[in-house]
Protein backbone atom coordinates (compact mmCIF):
# COMPACT_ATOMS: atom_id res chain seq x y z
CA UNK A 1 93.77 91.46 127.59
CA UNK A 2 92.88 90.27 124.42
CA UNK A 3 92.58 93.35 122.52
CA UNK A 4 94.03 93.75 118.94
CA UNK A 5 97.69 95.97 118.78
CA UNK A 6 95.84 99.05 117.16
CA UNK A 7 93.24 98.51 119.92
CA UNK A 8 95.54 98.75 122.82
CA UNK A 9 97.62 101.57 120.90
CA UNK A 10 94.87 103.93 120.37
CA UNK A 11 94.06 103.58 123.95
CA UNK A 12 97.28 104.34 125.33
CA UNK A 13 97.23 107.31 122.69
CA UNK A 14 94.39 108.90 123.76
CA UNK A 15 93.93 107.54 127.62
CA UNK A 16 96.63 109.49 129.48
CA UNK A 17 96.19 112.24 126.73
CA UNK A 18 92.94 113.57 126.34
CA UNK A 19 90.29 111.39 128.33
CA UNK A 20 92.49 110.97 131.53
CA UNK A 21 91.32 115.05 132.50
CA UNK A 22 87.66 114.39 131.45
CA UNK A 23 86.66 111.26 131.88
CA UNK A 24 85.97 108.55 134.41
CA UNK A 25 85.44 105.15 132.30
CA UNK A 26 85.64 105.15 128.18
CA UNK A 27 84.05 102.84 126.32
CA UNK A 28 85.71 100.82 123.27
CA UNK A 29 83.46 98.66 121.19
CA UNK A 30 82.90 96.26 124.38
CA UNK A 31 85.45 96.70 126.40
CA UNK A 32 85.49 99.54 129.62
CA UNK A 33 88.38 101.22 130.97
CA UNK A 34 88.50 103.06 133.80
CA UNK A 35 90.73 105.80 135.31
CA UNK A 36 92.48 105.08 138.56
CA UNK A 37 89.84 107.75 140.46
CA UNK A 38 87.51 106.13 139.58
CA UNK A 39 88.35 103.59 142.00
CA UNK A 40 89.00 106.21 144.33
CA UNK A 41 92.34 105.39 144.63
CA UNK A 42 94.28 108.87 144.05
CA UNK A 43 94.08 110.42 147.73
CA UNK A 44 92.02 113.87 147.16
CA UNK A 45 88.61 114.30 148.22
CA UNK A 46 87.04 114.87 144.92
CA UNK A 47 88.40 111.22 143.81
CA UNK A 48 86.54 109.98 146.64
CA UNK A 49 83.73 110.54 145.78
CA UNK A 50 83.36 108.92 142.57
CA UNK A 51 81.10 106.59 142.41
CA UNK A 52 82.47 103.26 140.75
CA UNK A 53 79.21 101.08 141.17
CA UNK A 54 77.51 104.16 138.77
CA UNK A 55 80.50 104.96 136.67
CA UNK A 56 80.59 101.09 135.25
CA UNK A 57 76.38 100.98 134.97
CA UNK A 58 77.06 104.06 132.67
CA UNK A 59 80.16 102.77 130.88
CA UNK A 60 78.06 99.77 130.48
CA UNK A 61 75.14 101.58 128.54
CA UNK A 62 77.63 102.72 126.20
CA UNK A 63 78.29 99.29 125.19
CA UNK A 64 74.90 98.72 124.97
CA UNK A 65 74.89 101.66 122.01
CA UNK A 66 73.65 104.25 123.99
CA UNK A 67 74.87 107.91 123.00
CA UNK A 68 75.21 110.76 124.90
CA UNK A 69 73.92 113.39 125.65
CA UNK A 70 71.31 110.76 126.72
CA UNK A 71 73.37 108.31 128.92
CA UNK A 72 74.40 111.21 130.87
CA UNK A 73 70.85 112.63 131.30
CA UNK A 74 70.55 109.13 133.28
CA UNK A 75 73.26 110.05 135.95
CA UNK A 76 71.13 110.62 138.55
CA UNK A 77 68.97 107.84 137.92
CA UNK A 78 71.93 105.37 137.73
CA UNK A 79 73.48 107.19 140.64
CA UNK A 80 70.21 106.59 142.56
CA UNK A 81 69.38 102.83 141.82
CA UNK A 82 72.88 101.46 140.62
CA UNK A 83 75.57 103.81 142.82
CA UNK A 84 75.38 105.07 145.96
CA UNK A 85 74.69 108.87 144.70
CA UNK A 86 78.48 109.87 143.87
CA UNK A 87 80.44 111.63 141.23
CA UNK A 88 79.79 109.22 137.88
CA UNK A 89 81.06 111.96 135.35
CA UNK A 90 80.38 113.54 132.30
């Protein structure tokens, strides 16, 4: 995937652990990752209605250097001209 070993360590550390519960994508340097719902792909209602077009736009302004609480405050914003209106997260 061509990540470095500590890289790819510290995200399977922390990804089932503590941001699988919370979050929907998680940002590392430039690379996104992103939970199975939110692709939708775990069979509840609530997973499917996540909205992966506004999940990555956010993920992506992370990368960018964006900081919350600020790229959240854009949610509905990015849900409205990036998603389709869904769930994007925190």
């Amino acid at each position: 995937m061509g990540i470095k070993d500590g890289e790819r360590q510290e995200i399977a550390n922390n990804y089932e652990n503590a941001w699988f519960s919370y979050f929907l994508g998680v940002t590392n340097g430039n690379k996104i990752w992103l939970v199975d719902e939110a692709f939708g792909t775990i069979s509840s209602s609530f997973s499917s209605r996540h909205d992966l077009p506004g999940i990555i736009v956010h993920a992506l302004l992370h990368v960018a250097g964006l900081t919350d609480p600020y790229v959240s405050s854009l949610n509905g914003q990015i849900g409205e001209n990036c998603g389709w209106g869904g769930i994007i997260g925190n």
